[in-house]
Protein backbone atom coordinates (compact mmCIF):
# COMPACT_ATOMS: atom_id res chain seq x y z
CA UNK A 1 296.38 14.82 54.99
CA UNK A 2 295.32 13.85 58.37
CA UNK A 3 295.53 16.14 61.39
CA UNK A 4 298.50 14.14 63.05
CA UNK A 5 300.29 14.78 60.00
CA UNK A 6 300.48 18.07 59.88
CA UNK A 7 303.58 20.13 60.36
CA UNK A 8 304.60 21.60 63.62
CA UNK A 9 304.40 24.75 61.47
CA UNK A 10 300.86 24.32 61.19
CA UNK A 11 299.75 23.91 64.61
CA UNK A 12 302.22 27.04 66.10
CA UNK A 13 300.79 29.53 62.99
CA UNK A 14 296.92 28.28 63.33
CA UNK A 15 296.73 28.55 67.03
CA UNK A 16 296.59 24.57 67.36
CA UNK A 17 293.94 24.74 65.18
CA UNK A 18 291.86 27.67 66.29
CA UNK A 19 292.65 29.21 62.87
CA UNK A 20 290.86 27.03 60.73
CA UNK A 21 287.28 28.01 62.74
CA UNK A 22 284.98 28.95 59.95
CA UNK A 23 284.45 32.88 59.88
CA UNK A 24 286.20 35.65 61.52
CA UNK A 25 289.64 33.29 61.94
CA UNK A 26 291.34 36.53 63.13
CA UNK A 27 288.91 37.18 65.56
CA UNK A 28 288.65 33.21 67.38
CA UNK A 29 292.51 33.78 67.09
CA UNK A 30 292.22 37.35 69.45
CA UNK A 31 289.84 35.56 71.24
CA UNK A 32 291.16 32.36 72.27
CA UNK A 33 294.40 33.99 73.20
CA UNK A 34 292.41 35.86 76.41
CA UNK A 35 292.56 33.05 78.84
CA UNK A 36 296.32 32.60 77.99
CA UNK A 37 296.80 35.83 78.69
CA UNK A 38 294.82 35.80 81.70
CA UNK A 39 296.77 33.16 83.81
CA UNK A 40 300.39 34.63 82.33
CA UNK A 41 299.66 37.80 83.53
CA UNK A 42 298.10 36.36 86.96
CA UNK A 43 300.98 34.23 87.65
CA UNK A 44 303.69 36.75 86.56
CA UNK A 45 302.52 39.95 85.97
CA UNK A 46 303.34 42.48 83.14
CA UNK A 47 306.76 40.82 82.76
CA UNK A 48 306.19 37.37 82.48
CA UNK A 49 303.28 38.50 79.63
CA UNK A 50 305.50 40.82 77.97
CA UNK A 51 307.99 37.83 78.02
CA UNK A 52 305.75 35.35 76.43
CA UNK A 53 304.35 37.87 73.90
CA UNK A 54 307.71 38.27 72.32
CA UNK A 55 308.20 34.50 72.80
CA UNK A 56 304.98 34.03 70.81
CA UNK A 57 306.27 36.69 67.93
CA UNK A 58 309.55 35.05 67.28
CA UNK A 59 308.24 30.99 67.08
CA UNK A 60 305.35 32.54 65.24
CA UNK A 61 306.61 34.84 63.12
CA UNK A 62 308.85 31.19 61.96
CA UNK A 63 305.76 29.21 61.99
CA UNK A 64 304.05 31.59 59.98
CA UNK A 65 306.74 31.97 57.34
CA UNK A 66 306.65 28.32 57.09
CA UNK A 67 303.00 27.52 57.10
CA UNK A 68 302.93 30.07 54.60
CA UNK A 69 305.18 29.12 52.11
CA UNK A 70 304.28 25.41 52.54
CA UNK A 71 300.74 26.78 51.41
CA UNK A 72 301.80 29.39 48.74
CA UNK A 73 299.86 32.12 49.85
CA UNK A 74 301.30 35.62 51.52
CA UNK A 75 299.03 35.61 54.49
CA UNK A 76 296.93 32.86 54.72
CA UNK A 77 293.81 33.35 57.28
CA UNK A 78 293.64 30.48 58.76
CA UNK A 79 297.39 31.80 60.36
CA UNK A 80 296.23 33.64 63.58
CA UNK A 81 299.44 33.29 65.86
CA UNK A 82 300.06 37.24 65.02
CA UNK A 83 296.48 37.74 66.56
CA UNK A 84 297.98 35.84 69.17
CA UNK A 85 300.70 38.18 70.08
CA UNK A 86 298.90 41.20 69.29
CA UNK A 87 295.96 40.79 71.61
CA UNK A 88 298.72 40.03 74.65
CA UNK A 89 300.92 43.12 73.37
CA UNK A 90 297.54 45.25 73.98
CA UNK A 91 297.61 43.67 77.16
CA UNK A 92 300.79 43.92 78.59
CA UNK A 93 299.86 46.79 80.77
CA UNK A 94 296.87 46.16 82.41
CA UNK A 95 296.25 44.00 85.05
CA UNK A 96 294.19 40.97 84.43
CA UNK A 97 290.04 42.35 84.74
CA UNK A 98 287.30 41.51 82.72
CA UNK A 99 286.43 44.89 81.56
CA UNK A 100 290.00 45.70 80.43
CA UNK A 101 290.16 42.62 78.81
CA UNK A 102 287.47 42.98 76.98
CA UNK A 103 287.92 46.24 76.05
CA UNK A 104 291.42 45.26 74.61
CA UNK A 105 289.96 42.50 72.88
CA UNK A 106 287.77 44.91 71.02
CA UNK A 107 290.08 47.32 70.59
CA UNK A 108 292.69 45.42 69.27
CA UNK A 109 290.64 43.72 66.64
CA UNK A 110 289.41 47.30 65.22
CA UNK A 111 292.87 48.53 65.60
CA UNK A 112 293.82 44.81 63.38
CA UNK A 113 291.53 45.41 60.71
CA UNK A 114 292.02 49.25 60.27
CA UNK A 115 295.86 48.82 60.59
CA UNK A 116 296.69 52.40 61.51
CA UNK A 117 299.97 53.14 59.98
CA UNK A 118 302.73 51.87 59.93
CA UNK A 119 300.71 48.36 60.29
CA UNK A 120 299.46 49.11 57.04
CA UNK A 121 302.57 49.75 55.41
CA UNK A 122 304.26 46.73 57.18
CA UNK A 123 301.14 44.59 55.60
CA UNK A 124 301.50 45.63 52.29
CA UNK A 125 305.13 45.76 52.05
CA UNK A 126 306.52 43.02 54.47
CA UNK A 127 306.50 39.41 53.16
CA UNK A 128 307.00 36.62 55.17
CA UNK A 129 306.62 36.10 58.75
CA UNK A 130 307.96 39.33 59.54
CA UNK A 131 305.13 40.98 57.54
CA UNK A 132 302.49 38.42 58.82
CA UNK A 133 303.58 39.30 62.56
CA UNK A 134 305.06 42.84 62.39
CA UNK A 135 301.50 44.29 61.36
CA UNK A 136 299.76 43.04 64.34
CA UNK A 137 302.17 43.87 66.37
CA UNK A 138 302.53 47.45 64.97
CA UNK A 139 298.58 47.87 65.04
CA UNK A 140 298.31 46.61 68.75
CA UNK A 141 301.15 49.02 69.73
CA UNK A 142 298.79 52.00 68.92
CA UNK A 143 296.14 50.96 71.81
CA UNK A 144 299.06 49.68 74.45
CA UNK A 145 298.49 53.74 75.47
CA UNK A 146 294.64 53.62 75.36
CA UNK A 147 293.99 50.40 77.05
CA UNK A 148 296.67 52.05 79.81
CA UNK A 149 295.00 55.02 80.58
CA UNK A 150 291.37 53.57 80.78
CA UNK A 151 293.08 51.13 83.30
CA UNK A 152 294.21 54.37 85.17
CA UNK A 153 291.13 55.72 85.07
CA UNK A 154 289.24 52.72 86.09
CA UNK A 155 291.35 52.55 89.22
């Protein structure tokens, strides 16, 4: 199937494509959701990020639901929108600097692959695009606090 023909589904849930990166789709996902991120945040601070985050988790959380189920597989890694919305949940907080950025970027991808509970127990018991988003989400909430008080710190 060519590219054009691909379902809206697929372009939402893969990060228009970012997903399908060979290696580490998880990680290009975290990553190419920084500049994003970046100008949200610098055009409309904490609210406007927070605001698109939870945009981002409810069209993803459909997209992934259907891109998965269209591929019959759980949690397909190619589907990095939940990276998406997890690496600008970390951020929500912190004012756009290239330290704290990075730092969150870091931070949120060992808090994605650890999956401190309950973003464990929302990935192994949550199906769908709730289970696909929810963990990233969860795991991200644990260093919204961390990435904070470095922020503090560093001011």
């Amino acid at each position: 199937m060519k590219d054009a023909r691909k379902p809206f589904s697929f372009w939402i849930a893969t990060g228009f494509g970012v997903g399908r990166l060979p290696k580490a789709p998880g990680t290009w996902g975290s990553l190419a959701a920084l500049p994003p991120a970046w100008l949200i945040a610098s055009l409309g601070g904490p609210w406007l990020l927070a605001a698109a985050t939870l945009l981002v988790a409810l069209v993803g959380g459909w997209a992934a639901d259907d891109y998965a189920k269209r591929l019959g597989l759980d949690d397909p890694g190619e589907i990095v929108i939940d990276e998406v919305a997890g690496q600008w949940l970390i951020l929500v907080l912190v004012p756009p600097d290239p330290v704290l950025y990075a730092v969150g970027f870091a931070l949120f991808r060992i808090l994605d692959i650890a999956k401190p509970w309950p973003a464990g127990w929302a990935d192994r018991r949550l199906g769908g695009g709730l289970g696909i988003m929810l963990d990233d989400l969860l795991a991200a909430l644990w260093g919204v606090p961390a990435l904070w008080a470095l922020a503090a710190l560093l001011r």
